[in-house]
Each structure stands twice: as structure tokens, then as C-alpha cells.
Protein backbone atom coordinates (compact mmCIF):
# COMPACT_ATOMS: atom_id res chain seq x y z
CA UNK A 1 0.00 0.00 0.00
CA UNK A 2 1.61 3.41 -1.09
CA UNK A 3 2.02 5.65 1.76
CA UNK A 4 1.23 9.42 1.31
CA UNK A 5 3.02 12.07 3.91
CA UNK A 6 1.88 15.77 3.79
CA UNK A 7 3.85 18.27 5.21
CA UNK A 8 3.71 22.16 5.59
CA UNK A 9 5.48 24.63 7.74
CA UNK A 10 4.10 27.35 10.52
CA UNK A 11 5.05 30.63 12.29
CA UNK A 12 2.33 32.80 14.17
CA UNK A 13 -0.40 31.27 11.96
CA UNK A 14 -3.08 32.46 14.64
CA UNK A 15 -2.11 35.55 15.01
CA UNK A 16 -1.75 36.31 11.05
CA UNK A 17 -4.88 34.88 10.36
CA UNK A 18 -4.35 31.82 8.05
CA UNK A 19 -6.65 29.27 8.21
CA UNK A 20 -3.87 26.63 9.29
CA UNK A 21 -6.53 24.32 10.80
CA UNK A 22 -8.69 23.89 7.72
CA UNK A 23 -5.50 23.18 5.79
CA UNK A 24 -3.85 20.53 7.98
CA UNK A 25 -7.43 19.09 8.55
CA UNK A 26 -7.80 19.14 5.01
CA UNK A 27 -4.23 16.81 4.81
CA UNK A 28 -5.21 14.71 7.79
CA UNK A 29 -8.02 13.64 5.19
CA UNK A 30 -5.87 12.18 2.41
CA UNK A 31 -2.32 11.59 4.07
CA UNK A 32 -1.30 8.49 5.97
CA UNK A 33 1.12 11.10 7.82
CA UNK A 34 1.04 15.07 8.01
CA UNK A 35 3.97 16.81 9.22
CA UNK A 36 4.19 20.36 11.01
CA UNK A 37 7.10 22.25 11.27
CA UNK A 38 6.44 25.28 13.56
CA UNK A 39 8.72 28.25 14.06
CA UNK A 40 6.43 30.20 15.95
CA UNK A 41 7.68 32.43 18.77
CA UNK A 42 4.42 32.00 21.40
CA UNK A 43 3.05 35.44 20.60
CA UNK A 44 -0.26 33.70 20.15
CA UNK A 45 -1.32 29.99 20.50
CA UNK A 46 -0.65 28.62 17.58
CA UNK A 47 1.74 25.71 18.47
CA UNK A 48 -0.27 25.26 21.46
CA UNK A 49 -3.39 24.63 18.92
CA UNK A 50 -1.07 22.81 16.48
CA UNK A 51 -0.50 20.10 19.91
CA UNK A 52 -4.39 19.84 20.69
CA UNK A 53 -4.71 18.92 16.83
CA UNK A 54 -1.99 16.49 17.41
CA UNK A 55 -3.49 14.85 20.44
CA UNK A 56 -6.36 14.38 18.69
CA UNK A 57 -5.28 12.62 15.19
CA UNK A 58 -2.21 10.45 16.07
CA UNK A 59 -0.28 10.54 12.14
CA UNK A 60 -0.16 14.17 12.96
CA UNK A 61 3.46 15.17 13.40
CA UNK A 62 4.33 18.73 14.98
CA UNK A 63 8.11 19.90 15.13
CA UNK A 64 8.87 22.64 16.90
CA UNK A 65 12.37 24.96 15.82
CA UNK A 66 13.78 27.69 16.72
CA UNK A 67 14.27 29.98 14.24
CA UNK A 68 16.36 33.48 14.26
CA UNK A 69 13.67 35.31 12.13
CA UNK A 70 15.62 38.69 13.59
CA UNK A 71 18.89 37.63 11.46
CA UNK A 72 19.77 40.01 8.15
CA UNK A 73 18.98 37.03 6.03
CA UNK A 74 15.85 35.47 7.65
CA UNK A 75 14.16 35.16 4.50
CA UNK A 76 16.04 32.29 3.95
CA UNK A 77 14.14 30.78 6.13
CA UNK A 78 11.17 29.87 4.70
CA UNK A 79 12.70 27.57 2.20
CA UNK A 80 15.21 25.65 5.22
CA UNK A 81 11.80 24.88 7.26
CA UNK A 82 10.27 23.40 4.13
CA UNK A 83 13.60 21.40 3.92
CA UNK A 84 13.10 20.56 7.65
CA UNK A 85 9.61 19.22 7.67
CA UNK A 86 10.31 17.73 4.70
CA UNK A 87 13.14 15.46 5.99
CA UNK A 88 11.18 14.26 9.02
CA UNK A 89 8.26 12.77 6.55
CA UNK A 90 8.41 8.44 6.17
CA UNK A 91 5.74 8.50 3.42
CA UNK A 92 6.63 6.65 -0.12
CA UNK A 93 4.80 9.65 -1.98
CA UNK A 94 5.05 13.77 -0.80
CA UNK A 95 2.84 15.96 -1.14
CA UNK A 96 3.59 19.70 0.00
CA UNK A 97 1.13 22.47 0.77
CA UNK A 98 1.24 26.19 2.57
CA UNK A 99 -0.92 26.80 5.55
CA UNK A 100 -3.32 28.75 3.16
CA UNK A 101 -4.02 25.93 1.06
CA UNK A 102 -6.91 23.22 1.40
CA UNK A 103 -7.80 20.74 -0.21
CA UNK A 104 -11.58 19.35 -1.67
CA UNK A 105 -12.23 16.15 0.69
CA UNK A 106 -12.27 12.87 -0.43
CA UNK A 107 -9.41 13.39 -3.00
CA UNK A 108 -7.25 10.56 -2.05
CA UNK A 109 -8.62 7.88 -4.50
CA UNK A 110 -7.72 10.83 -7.07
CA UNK A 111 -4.21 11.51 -5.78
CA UNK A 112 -3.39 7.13 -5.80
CA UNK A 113 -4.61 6.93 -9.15
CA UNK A 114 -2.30 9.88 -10.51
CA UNK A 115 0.95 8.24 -8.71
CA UNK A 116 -0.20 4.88 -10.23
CA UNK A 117 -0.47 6.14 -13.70
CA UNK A 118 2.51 8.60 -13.19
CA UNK A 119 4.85 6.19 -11.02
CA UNK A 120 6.86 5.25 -14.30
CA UNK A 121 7.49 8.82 -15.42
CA UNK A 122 8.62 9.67 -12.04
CA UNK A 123 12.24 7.93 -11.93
CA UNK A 124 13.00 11.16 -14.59
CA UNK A 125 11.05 13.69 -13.02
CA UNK A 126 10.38 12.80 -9.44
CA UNK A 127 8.23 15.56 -9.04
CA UNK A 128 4.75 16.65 -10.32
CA UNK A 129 3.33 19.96 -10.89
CA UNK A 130 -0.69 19.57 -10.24
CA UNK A 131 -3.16 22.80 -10.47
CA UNK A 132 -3.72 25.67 -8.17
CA UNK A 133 -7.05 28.23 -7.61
CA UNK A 134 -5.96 31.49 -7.15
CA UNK A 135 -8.26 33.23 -5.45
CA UNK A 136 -8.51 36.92 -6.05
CA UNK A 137 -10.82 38.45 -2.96
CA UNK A 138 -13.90 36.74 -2.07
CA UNK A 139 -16.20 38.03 -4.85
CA UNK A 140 -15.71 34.71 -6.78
CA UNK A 141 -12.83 36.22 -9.13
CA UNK A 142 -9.94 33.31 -10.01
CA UNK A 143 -6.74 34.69 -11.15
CA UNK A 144 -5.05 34.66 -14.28
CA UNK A 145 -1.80 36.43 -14.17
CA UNK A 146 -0.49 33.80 -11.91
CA UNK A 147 0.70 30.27 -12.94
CA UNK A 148 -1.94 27.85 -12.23
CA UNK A 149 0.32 25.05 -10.95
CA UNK A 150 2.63 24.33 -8.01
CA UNK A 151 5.42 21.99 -7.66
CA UNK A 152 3.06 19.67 -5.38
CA UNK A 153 3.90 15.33 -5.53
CA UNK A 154 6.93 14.21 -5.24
CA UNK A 155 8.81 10.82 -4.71
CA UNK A 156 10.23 10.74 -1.14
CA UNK A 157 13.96 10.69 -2.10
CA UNK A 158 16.64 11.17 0.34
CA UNK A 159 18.57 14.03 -2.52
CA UNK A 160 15.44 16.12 -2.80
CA UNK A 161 15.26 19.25 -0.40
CA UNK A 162 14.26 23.05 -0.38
CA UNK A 163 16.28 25.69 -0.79
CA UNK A 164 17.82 28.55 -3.28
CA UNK A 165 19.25 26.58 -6.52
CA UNK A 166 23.11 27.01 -6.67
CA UNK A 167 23.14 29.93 -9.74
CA UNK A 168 20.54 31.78 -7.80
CA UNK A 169 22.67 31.97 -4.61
CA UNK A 170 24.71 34.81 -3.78
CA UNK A 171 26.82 35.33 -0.47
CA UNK A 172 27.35 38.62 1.41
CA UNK A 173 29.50 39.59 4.66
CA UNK A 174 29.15 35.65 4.70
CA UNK A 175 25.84 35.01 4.77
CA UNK A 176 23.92 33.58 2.21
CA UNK A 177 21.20 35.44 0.18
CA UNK A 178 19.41 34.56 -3.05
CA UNK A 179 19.40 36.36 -6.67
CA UNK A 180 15.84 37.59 -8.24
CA UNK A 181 14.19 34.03 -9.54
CA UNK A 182 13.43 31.89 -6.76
CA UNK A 183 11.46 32.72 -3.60
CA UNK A 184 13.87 30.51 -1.51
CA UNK A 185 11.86 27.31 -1.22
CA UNK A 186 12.61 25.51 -4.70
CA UNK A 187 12.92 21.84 -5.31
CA UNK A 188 16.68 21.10 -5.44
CA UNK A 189 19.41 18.76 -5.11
CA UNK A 190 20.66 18.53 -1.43
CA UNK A 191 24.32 17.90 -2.71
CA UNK A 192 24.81 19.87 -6.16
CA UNK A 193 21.94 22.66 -5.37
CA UNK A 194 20.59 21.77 -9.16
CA UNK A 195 16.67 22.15 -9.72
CA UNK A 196 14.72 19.19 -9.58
CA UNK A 197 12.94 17.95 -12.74
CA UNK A 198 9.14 18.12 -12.76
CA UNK A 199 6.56 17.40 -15.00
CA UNK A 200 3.43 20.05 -15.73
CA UNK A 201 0.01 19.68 -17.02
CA UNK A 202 0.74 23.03 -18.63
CA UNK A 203 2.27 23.50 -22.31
CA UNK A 204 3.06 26.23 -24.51
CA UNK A 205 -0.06 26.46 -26.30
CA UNK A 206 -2.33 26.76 -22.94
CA UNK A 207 0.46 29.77 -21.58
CA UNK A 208 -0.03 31.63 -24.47
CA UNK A 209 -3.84 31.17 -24.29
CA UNK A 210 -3.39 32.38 -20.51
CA UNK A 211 -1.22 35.46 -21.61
CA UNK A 212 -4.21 36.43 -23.90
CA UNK A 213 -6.57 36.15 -21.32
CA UNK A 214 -5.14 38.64 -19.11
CA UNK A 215 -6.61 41.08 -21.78
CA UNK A 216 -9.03 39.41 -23.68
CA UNK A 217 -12.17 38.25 -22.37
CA UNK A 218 -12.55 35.71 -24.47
CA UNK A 219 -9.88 33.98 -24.04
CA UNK A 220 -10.42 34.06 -20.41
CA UNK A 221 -13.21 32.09 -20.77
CA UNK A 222 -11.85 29.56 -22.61
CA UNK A 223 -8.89 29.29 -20.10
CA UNK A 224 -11.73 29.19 -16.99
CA UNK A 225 -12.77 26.57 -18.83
CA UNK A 226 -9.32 24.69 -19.62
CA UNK A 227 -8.31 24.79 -15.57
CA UNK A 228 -11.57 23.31 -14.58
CA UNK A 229 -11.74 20.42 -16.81
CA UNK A 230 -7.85 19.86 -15.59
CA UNK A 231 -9.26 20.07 -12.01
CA UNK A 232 -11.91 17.31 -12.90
CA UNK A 233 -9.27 14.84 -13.62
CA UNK A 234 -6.27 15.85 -11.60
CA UNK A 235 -6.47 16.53 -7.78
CA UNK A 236 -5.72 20.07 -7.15
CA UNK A 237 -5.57 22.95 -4.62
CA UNK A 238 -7.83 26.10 -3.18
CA UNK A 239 -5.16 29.17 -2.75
CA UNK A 240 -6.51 31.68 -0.32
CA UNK A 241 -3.85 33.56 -0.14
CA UNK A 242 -5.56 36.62 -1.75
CA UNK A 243 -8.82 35.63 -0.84
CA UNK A 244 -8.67 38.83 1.92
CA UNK A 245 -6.70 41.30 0.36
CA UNK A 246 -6.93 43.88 3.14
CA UNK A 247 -5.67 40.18 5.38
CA UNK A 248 -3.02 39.73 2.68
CA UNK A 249 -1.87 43.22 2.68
CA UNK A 250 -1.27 43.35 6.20
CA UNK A 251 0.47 40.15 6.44
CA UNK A 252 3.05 42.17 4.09
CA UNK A 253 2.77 44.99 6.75
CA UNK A 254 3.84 42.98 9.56
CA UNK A 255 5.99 40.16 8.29
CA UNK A 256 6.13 39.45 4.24
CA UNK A 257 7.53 42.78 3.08
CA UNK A 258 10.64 42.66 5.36
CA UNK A 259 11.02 38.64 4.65
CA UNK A 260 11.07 39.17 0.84
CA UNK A 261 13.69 42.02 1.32
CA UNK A 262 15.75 40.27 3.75
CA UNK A 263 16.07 37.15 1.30
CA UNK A 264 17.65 39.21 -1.79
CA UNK A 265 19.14 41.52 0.50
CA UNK A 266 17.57 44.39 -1.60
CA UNK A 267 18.64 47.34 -0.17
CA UNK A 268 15.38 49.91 -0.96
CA UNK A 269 15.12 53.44 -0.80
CA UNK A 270 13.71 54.35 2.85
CA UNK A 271 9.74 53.43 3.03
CA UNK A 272 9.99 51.55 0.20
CA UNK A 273 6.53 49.17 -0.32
CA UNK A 274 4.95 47.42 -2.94
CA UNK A 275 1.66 48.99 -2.00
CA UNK A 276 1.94 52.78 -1.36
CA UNK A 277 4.13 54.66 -3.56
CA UNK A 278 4.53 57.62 -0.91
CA UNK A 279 4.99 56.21 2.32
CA UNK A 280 6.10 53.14 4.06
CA UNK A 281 3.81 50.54 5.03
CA UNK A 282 4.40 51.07 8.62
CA UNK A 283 2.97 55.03 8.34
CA UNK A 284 -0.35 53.61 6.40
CA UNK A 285 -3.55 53.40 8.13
CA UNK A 286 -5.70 50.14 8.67
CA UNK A 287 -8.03 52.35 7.28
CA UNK A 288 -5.83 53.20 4.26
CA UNK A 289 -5.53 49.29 3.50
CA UNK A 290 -8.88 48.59 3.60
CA UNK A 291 -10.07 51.15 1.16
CA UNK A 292 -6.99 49.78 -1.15
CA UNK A 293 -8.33 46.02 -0.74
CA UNK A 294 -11.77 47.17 -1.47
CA UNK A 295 -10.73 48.79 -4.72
CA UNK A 296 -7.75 45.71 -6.04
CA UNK A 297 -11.16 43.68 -5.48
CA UNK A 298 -13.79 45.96 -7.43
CA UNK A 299 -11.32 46.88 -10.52
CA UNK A 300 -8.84 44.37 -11.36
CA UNK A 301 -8.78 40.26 -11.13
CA UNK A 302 -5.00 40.26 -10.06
CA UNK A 303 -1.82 42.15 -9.63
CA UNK A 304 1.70 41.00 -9.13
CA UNK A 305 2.89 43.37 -6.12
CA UNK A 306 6.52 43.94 -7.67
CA UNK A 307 5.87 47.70 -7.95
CA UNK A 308 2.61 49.43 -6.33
CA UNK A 309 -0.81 49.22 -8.68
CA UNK A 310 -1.12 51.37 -11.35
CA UNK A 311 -4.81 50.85 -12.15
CA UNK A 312 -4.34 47.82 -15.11
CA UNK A 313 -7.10 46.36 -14.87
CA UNK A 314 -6.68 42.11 -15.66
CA UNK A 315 -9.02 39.75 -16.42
CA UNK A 316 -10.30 37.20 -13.94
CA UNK A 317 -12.33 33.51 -14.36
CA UNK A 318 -15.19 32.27 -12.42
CA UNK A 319 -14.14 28.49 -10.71
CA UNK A 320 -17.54 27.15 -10.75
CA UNK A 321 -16.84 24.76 -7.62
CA UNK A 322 -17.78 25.52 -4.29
CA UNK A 323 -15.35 25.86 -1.66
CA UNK A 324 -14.29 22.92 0.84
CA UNK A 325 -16.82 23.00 3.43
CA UNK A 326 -14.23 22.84 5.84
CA UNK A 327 -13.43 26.31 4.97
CA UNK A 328 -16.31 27.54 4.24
CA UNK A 329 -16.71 29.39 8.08
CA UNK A 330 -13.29 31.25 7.64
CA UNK A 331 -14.33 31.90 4.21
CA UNK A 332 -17.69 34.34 5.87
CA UNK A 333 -15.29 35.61 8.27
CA UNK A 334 -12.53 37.17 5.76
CA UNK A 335 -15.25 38.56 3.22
């Protein structure tokens, strides 16, 4: 019998609002094994929530490290814990998700008939891309001018880690850092640093017809219509990590912004945000966010927060589905 470990890492997830409940419950459904690794620094009770969970469902696995988040390179970070709770998994088959992610019960007979059929292919390309929702707010808008896939399944090989590939790394005053092109938490070799090979739904033919879609309405149809009919066959993911903008936007306020900079060590003209042109994000208003989130969610379907907003407005597609139940009560609470 193929054994299936799910693992997904943690800090402050109570306190920033991320439905990290719904998402492990969401694994406990599917995996034989789901495995925590929690960085949190008991500012709120989220590893003490994360060990009533475990008491409860016994191939729940929560590992607790101590993390210097206050170093110049903590964004680093994010891709080592990855690497961490991915080492402690014993499952045949991995399958990784954030703590924003959840996933449609009942999709295990779904996932064991996609490692049966891909097991083969797998020796090459140990690890498989499989489709993502983006959710843009919480007026039903999917987004577009995101990739619709994740590196997700993966064969449980002792080489295969997280980290910053080896040409993306750079090293200053001795400590490591990584070059634009990876957020830190890529699939790579844990002795040469090299990218691991993966395999993708996706081709060149359906990118383009996403790249006209971001325009034309038309073609956004058709591409709604693509990404669901890939989500009938393979199992895939609920994002919701735009689903509250004004939540998502203050996450950047109080950790995101600073972990982004930190891992490229970008140094950025005083106030410097990806929000407000004219201020930093620690001089806007709650009340200032808000009326941004409200507006991101009336006129565009997606934006890429590399530079503040400049009013392009991008298409969106409707997901027809319903969300998980088990999410639907955070869902009503982050409209």
C-alpha cells in the first residue's frame, strides 16, 4: 500500500490569520502522515493549537524549531523549514502544501490513481506539478496572471530538499542570500543545489492562451474553462492567499515585506513598499488598507505586487466549484 506524507510549515499562523486548521485538517483527510514544522515564537497559540490537533489525530506530526527570524537574512528561512519538515516525513509519496491551502475532501482515490499512472514517469522527473485556484478576494474572481500550478507530488527521495538553486545563490558579509528568480523554497538537489525535474500539465499552447486572457475576455473564458476540466481529472488545490486582500496586505505589513527584502538583501530606498508609492507601510492606516483592498477587489482580477498598482485592470475567471466546506466558516469571516 503506497504511503502518502503531507507536510507544511508554521510561524504565528493564529495571530496572522491563516486558516492553518482547515489546511492541515484538510491533509489529515488524504495523508497516511502530516507533518508540522512550527517556528512560531508564542506570541499567540498557535503551536499550542497545532499540539491539541496532534493529540487528537495520532499521524499528525508537529516539530517545533527555533528559528532566528531577527537575522539580516531570515528570509532564507522559509525555504530551510520546508527542507526541515520535509526530511522528518516516512511516506513513499510527498505531497507539500502552505498553511493557506486546502484541499476538496475525499481526494485521495484521485491523488493514488495519478501516482499509479505517473509512477513510471517519475524515476526522470520525481516531481509533479498539479493545479492551483488562485483566489482573487472573495467576490468569486480566479486569477489569471499567476501560474496555475505548483510543484506539489513528489517521490520521497533522500537528494530532494528546499532551498535557493546554486546559480541563484549569492553570499554577502558571509551570509547567504538569493538572486531575483526563486522565492527561496525551490525543489533542489541537497548535494549539487541543481533544480529538480518536474513534470506540468501546462504547455506552450495553454500559456499563451493564458497570456491572452489577461486582456481578452474571451480567451479568459476559454482558459476558466481549460483549468476546470484539468481540475476534474487531476487533484488540485484552493489558494486563499488573496482571498482577503486587506488580510493579505497586512500580512506584508507585519511580516512578508521585510522577509522578501531580507532574502535578496535588496537594499530599498527608505519606506519603500509594494503597496503605497509615498509612504512606508508602517505610516499607512488600517483604514488606508482597507479602502486599497476594497478597490484591487472591485477593478482588477490580479496584480503581481513587484511595484505598487497602477490601475491595469486584468481579467479574472469564475471556478464554478464551491469551496471545501471545511473552509467555508473562515471563508464568511474574511469577506
Amino acid at each position: 500500500m503506497i504511503k502518502i506524507s503531507g507536510y507544511t510549515t508554521i510561524r504565528n499562523a493564529a495571530k496572522m490569520n491563516y486558516p492553518f486548521v482547515e489546511s492541515i485538517e484538510s491533509l489529515l483527510d488524504f495523508c497516511d502522515e502530516v507533518v508540522v514544522a512550527d517556528s512560531s515564537d508564542n506570541s499567540d497559540n498557535t503551536l499550542e493549537t497545532l499540539n491539541l490537533l496532534a493529540k487528537k489525530h495520532d499521524k499528525l506530526k508537529v516539530f517545533h524549531v527555533n528559528v532566528p527570524w531577527d537575522a539580516p537574512n531570515h528570509g532564507v528561512y522559509d525555504g530551510q523549514m520546508k527542507a526541515v519538515a520535509r526530511s522528518k516525513c516516512t511516506g513513499d509519496y510527498l505531497w507539500q502544501q502552505d498553511l493557506d491551502e486546502v484541499v476538496d475532501a475525499g481526494s485521495r482515490s484521485k491523488i493514488e490513481d495519478l501516482i499509479e499512472k505517473a509512477a513510471p514517469f517519475m524515476e526522470q522527473a520525481p516531481i509533479i506539478c498539479l493545479p492551483v485556484i488562485e483566489y482573487w478576494g472573495s467576490r468569486g474572481k480566479s486569477r489569471i496572471d499567476v501560474n496555475p500550478w505548483k510543484w506539489r507530488l513528489s517521490k520521497n527521495l533522500p537528494y530532494i530538499t528546499h532551498g535557493i538553486p546554486v546559480q541563484l545563490r549569492k553570499w554577502e558579509n558571509g551570509l547567504l542570500y538569493a538572486k531575483p528568480g526563486t522565492d527561496g523554497c525551490d525543489y533542489i538537489h541537497k548535494d549539487t543545489g541543481e533544480v529538480i525535474p518536474a513534470s506540468n500539465f501546462m504547455n506552450a499552447e495553454v500559456e499563451q492562451l493564458r497570456y491572452d486572457a489577461l486582456t481578452n475576455p474571451e480567451s479568459a473564458k476559454k482558459y476558466g474553462i481549460f483549468l476546470s476540466m484539468v481540475c476534474e481529472t487531476l487533484p488540485y488545490v484552493h489558494h486563499y492567499s488573496w482571498y482577503s486582500i486587506e488580510g493579505k496586505i497586512l500580512k506584508f505589513k507585519y511580516f512578508w515585506n521585510d522577509s522578501w527584502l531580507s532574502l535578496y538583501n535588496e537594499k530599498k530606498s527608505d519606506g519603500w513598499n509594494p503597496f503605497f508609492a509615498d509612504k512606508s507601510l508602517e505610516q499607512v492606516s488600517d483604514k488606508e488598507i482597507k479602502a486599497l483592498a476594497k478597490k484591487l477587489e472591485a477593478e482588477t482580477g490580479g496584480h503581481i505586487f513587484h511595484k505598487p498598482w497602477n490601475g491595469e485592470r486584468i481579467n479574472h475567471f469564475v471556478f464554478e466549484k464551491s469551496h471545501p466546506k471545511i473552509i467555508e466558516n473562515w471563508c464568511k469571516n474574511n469577506k
